[in-house]
Protein backbone atom coordinates (compact mmCIF):
# COMPACT_ATOMS: atom_id res chain seq x y z
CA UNK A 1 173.91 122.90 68.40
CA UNK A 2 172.04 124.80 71.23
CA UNK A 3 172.06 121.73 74.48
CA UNK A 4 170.98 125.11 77.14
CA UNK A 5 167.56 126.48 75.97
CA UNK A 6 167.67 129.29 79.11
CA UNK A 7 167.17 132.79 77.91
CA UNK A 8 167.70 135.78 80.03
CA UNK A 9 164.48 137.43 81.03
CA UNK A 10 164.57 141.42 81.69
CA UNK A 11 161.75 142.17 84.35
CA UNK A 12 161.07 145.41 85.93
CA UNK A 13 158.17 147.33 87.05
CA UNK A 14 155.99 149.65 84.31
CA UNK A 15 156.22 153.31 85.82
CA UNK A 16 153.17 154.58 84.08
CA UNK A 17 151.34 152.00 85.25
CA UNK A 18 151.53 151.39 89.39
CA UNK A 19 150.63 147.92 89.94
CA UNK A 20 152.16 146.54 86.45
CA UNK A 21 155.19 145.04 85.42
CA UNK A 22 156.94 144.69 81.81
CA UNK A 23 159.46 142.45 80.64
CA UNK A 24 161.24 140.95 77.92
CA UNK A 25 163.56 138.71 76.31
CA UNK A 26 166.39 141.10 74.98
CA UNK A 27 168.12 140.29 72.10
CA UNK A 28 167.05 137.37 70.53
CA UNK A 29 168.29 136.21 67.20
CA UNK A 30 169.98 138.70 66.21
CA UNK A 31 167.50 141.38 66.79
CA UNK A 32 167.76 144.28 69.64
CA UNK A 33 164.21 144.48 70.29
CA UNK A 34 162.94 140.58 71.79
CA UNK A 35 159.68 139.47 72.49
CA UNK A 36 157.65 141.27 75.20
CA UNK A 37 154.95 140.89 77.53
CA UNK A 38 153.38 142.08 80.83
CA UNK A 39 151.38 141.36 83.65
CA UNK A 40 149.97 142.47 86.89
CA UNK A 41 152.69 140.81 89.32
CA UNK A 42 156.24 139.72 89.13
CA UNK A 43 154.81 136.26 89.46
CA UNK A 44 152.62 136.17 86.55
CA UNK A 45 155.32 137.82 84.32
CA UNK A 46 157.75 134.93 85.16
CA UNK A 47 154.93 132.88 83.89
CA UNK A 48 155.09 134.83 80.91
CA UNK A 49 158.00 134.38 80.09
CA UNK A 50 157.99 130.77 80.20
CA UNK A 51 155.06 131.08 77.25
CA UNK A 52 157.82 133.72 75.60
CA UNK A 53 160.24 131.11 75.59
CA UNK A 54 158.09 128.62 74.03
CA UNK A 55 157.53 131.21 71.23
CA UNK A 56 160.88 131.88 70.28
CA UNK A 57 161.87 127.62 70.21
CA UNK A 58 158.89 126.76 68.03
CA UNK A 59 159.36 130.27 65.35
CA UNK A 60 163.16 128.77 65.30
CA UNK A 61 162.02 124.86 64.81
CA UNK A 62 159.41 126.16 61.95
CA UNK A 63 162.50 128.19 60.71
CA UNK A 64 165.10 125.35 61.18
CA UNK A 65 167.47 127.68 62.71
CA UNK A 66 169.21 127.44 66.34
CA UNK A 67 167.44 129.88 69.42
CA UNK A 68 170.86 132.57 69.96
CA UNK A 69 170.16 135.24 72.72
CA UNK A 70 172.79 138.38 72.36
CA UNK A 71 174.98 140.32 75.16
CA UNK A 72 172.49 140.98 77.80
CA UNK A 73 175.42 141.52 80.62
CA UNK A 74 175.22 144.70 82.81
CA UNK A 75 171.58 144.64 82.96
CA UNK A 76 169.31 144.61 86.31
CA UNK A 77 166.57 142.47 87.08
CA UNK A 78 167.15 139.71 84.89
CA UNK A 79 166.20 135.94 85.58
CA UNK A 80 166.87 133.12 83.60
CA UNK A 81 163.41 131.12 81.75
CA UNK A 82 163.40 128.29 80.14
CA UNK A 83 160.42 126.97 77.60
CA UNK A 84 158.07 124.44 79.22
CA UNK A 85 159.42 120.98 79.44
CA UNK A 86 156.97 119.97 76.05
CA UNK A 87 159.28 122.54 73.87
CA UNK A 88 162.33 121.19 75.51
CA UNK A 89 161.76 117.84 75.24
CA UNK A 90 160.80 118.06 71.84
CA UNK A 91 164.29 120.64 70.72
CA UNK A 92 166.01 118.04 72.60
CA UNK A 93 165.15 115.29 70.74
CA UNK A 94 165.75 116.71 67.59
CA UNK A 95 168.75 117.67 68.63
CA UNK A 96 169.88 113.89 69.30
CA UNK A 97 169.02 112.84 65.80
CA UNK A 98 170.84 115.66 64.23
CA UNK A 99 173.85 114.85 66.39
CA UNK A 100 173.40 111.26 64.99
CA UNK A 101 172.75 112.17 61.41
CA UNK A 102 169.83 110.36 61.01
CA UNK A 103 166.57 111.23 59.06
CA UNK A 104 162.83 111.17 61.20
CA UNK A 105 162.65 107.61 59.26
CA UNK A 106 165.60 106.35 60.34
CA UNK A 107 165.44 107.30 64.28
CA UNK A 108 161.99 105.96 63.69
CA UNK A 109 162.63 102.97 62.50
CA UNK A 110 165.05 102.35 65.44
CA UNK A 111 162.99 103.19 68.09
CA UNK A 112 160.37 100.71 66.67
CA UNK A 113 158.01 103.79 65.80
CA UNK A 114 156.39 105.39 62.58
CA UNK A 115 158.39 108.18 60.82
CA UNK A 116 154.85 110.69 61.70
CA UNK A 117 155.02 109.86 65.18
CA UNK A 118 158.60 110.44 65.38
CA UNK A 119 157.98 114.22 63.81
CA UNK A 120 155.24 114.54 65.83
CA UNK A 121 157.44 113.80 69.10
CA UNK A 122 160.15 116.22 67.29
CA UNK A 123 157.38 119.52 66.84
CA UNK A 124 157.45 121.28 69.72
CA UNK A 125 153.68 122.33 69.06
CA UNK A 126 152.45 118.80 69.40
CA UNK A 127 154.97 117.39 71.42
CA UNK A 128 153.28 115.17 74.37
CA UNK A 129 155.97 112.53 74.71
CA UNK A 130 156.18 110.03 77.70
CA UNK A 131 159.07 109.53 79.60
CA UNK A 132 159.38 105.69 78.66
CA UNK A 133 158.52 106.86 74.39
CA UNK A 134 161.83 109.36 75.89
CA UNK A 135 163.95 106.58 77.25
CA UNK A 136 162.92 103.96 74.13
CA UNK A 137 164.42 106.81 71.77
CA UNK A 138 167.42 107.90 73.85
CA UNK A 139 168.19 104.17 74.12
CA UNK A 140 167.98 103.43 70.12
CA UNK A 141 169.86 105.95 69.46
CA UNK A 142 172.44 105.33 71.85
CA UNK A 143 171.92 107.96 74.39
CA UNK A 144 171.00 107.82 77.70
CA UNK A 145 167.98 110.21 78.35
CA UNK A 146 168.02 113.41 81.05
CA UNK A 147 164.56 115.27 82.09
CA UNK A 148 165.49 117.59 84.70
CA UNK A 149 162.74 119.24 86.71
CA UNK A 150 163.17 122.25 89.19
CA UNK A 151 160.94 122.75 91.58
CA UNK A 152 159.94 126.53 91.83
């Protein structure tokens, strides 16, 4: 099971287009071409790629398949993204039940919530869990509970 959701991010600068930069996330899933974006600054296409991220996590949650990134070695300009903390949080706790074996019901059940708000917590596109709803699941299940946050 995927515990690292970075991706590699391939950034450079569009040369028919001064000003504008392209960039992508090689490889994902098996495929050579990625997702893609651009934007007007190096800044804004980091932001991108956050929201690129995100996109890849939830199309592998609706597909129930693990987020896999290919060889991207030997490339320049590359930075590492990671979704926003909402996807993460949510891969990450469906992640901990699967490691546990338990159904949404029965993680539910022990963390003293319904089996819809449990799979809502789980879906990274409505994901808005709290830190203590976090620590109340980590600690039913028998796991104690990690958000990391980098400052930028």
């Amino acid at each position: 099971m995927v515990s690292d959701l970075r991706f590699w991010f391939l950034a450079y600068p569009d040369e028919e287009m001064p000003g504008m930069w392209n960039g992508r996330i090689p490889e994902i899933g098996g495929s050579s071409i990625g997702y893609c974006t651009y934007a007007d600054s190096l800044e804004n296409l980091l932001k991108r790629a956050v929201e690129l991220a995100d996109l890849w996590v939830i199309c592998c949650w609706e597909e129930n398949k693990e987020p896999t990134q290919g060889c991207v070695e030997g490339l320049d300009c590359l930075y590492r993204v990671s979704p926003s903390l909402r996807v993460q949080v949510a891969w990450m706790l469906r992640q901990l039940r699967l490691r546990r074996g338990l159904t949404q019901a029965e993680a539910a059940n022990a963390a003293g919530m319904t089996q819809t708000a449990f799979a809502r917590l789980e879906n990274p596109r409505k994901s808005n869990a709290t830190v203590a709803t976090i620590d109340r699941i980590g600690k039913a299940l028998g796991q104690q509970m990690r958000v990391e946050a980098i400052a930028v």
